[in-house]
C-alpha atoms as a PDB file:
ATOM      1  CA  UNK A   1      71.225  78.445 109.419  1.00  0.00           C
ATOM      2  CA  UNK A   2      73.339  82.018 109.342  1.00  0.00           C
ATOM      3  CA  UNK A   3      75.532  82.566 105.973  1.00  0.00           C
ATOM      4  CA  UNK A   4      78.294  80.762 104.888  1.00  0.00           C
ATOM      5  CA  UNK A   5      81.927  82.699 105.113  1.00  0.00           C
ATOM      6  CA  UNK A   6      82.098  83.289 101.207  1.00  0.00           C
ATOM      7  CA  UNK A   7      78.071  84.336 101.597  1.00  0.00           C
ATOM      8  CA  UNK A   8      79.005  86.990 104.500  1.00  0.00           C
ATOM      9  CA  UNK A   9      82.405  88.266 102.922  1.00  0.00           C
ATOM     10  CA  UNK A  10      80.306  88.683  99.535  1.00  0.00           C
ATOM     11  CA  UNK A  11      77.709  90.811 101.631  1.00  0.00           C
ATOM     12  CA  UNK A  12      80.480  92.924 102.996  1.00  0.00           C
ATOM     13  CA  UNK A  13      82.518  93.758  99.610  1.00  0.00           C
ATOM     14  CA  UNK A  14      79.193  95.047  98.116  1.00  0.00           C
ATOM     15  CA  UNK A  15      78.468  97.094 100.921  1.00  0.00           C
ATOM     16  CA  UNK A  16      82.488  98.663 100.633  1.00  0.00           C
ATOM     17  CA  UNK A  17      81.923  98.327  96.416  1.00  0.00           C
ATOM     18  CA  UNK A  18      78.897 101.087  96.786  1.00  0.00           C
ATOM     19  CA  UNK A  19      81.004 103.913  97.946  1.00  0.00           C
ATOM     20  CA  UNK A  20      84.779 103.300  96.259  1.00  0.00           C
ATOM     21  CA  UNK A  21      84.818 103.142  92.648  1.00  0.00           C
ATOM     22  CA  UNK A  22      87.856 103.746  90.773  1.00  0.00           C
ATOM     23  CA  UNK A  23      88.788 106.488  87.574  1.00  0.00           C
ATOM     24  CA  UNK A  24      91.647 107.143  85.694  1.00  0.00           C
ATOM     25  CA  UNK A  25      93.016 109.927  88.231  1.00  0.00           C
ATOM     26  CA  UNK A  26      92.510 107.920  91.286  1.00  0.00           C
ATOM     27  CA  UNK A  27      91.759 103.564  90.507  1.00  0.00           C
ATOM     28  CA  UNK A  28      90.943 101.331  92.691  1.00  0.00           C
ATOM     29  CA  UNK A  29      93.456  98.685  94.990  1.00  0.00           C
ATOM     30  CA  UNK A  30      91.675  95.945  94.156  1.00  0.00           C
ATOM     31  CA  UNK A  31      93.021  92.882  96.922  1.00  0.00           C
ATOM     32  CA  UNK A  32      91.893  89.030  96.642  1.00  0.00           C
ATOM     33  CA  UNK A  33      93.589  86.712  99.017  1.00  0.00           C
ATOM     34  CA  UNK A  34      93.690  83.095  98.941  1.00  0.00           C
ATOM     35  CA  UNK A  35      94.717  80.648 101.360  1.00  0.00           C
ATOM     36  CA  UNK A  36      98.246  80.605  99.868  1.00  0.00           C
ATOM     37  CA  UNK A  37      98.795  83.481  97.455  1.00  0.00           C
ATOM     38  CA  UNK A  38      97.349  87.162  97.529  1.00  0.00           C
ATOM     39  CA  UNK A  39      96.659  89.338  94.417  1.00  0.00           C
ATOM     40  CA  UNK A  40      96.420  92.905  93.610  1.00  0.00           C
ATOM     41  CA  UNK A  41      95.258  95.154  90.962  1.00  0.00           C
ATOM     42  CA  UNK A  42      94.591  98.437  89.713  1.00  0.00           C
ATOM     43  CA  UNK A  43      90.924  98.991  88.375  1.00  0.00           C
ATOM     44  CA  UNK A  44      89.687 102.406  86.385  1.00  0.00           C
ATOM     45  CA  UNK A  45      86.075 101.285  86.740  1.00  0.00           C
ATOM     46  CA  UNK A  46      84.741 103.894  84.015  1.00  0.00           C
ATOM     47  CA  UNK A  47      86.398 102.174  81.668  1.00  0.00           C
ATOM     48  CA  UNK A  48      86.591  98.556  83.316  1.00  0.00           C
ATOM     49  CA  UNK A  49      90.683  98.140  82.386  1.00  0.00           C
ATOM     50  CA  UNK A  50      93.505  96.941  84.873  1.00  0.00           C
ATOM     51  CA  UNK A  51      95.824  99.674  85.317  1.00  0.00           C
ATOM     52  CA  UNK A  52      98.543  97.186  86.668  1.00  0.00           C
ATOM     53  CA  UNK A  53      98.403  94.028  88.480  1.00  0.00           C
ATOM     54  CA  UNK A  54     100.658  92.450  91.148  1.00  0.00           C
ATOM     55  CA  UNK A  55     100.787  89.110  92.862  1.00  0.00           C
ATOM     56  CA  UNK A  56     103.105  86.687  94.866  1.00  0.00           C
ATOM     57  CA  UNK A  57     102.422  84.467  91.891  1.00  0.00           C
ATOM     58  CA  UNK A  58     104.813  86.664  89.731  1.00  0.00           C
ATOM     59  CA  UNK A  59     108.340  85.861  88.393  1.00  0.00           C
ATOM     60  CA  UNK A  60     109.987  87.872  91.012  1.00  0.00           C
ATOM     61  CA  UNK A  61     107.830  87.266  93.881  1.00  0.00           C
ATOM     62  CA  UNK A  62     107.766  83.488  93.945  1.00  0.00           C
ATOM     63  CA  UNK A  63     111.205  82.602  95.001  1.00  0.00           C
ATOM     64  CA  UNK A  64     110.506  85.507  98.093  1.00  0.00           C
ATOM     65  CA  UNK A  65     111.156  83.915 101.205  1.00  0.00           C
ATOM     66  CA  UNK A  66     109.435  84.028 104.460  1.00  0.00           C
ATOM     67  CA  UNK A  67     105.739  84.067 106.049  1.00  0.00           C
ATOM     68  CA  UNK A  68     103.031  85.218 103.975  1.00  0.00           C
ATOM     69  CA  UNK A  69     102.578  88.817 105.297  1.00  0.00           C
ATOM     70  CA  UNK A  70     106.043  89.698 104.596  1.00  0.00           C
ATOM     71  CA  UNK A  71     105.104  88.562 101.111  1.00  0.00           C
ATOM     72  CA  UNK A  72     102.453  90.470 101.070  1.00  0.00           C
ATOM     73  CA  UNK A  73     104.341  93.777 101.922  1.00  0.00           C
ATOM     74  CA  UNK A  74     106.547  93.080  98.888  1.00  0.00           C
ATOM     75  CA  UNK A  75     103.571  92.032  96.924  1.00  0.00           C
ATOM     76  CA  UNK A  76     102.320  95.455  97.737  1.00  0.00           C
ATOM     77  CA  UNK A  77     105.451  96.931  97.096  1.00  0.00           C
ATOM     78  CA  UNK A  78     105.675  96.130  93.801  1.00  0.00           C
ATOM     79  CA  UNK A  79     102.076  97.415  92.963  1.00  0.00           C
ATOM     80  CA  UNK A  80     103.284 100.469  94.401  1.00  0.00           C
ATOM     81  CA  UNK A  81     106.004 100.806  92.005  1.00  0.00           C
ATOM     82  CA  UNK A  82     103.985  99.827  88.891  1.00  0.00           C
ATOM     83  CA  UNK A  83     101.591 102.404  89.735  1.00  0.00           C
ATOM     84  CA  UNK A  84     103.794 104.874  89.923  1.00  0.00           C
ATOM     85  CA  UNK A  85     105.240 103.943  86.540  1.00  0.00           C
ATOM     86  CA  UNK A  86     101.861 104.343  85.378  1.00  0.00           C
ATOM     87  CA  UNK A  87     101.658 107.565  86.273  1.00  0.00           C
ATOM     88  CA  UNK A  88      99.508 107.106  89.324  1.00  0.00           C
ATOM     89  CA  UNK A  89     100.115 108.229  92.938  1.00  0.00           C
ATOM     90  CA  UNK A  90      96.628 108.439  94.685  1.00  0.00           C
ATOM     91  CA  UNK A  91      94.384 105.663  94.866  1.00  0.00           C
ATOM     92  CA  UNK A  92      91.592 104.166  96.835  1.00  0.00           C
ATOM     93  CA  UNK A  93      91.982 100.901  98.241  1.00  0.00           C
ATOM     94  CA  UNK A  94      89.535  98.234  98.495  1.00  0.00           C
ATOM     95  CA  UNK A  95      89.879  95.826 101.054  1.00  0.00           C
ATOM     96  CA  UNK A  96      87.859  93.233  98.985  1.00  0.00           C
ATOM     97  CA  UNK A  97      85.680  92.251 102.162  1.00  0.00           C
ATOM     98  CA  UNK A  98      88.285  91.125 104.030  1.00  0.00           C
ATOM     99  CA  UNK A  99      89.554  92.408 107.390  1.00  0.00           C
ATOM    100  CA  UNK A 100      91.989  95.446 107.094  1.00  0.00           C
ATOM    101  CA  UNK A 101      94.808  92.959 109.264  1.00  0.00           C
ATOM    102  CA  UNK A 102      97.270  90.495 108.907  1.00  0.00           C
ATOM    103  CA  UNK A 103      98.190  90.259 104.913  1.00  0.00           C
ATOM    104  CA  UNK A 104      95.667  92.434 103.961  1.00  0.00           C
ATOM    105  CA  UNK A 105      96.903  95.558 105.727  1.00  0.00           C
ATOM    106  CA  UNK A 106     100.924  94.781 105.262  1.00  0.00           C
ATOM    107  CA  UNK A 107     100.397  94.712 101.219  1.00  0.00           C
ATOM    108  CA  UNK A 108      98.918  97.989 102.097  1.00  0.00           C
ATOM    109  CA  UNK A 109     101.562  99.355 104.090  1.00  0.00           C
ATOM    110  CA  UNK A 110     103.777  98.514 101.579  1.00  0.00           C
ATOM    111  CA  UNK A 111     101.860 100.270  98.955  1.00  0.00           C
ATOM    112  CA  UNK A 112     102.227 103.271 101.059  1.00  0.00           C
ATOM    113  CA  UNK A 113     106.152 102.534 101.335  1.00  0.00           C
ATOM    114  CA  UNK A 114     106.256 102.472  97.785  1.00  0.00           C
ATOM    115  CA  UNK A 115     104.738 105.852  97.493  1.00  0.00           C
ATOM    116  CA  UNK A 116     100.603 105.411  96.973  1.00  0.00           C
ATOM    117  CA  UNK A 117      98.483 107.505  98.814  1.00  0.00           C
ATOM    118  CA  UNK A 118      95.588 106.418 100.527  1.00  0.00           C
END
C-alpha cells in the first residue's frame, strides 16, 4: 500500500519546512487550504508568534463573491496589506506542501500585488 494523500503532503511540507524558516525581518507565508476555505499567516519562527493572519473566513472576506481562486487572490491581498502595516515587506512563502497552482499560487500573486516580496 503507497501513502495516503495527507501522509505524502505531510512528507513534502517537512522536506520545504527544512530550508524556509521565518524571523522577524523576513517571516514566513504560512498557507493551509481546505476544501472550502484557505488560510494564511505570518510566522517569526524564533520566537513562534503570528505576525498577522488572513483568511476567507474573515468579516470582510466572507460575503466575497465568486470561485475560490479569486478568493484566494483577495485572501492574499489582504495579508499583503496587514503585513505591510506591520512593518514587513519581504517574506518567504511556504507553500504548506501543496502544489504552487490553482488557489495556492493566486493568494500568492496577490500577496505580490499587495506589495510582499518573494
Amino acid at each position: 500500500m503507497g501513502l495516503t494523500k495527507n501522509e505524502r503532503r505531510q512528507r513534502i511540507k517537512n522536506r520545504i519546512r527544512k530550508p524556509v524558516s521565518g524571523t522577524n525581518a523576513q517571516p514566513r507565508l504560512a498557507v493551509f487550504r481546505s476544501n472550502k476555505e484557505i488560510y494564511a499567516q505570518l510566522v517569526n519562527d524564533v520566537t513562534g508568534e503570528t505576525i498577522a493572519s488572513a483568511s476567507s473566513r474573515d468579516k470582510d472576506l466572507s460575503t466575497a463573491k465568486g470561485t475560490k481562486t479569486e478568493v484566494a487572490t483577495l485572501v492574499g491581498k489582504s495579508i499583503g496589506e496587514k503585513a505591510l502595516k506591520a512593518g514587513v515587506s519581504n517574506i518567504t512563502f511556504d507553500r504548506g506542501g501543496y502544489l504552487y497552482h490553482g488557489r495556492v499560487k493566486s493568494l500568492a500573486e496577490g500577496a505580490r500585488e499587495a506589495g510582499l516580496k518573494f
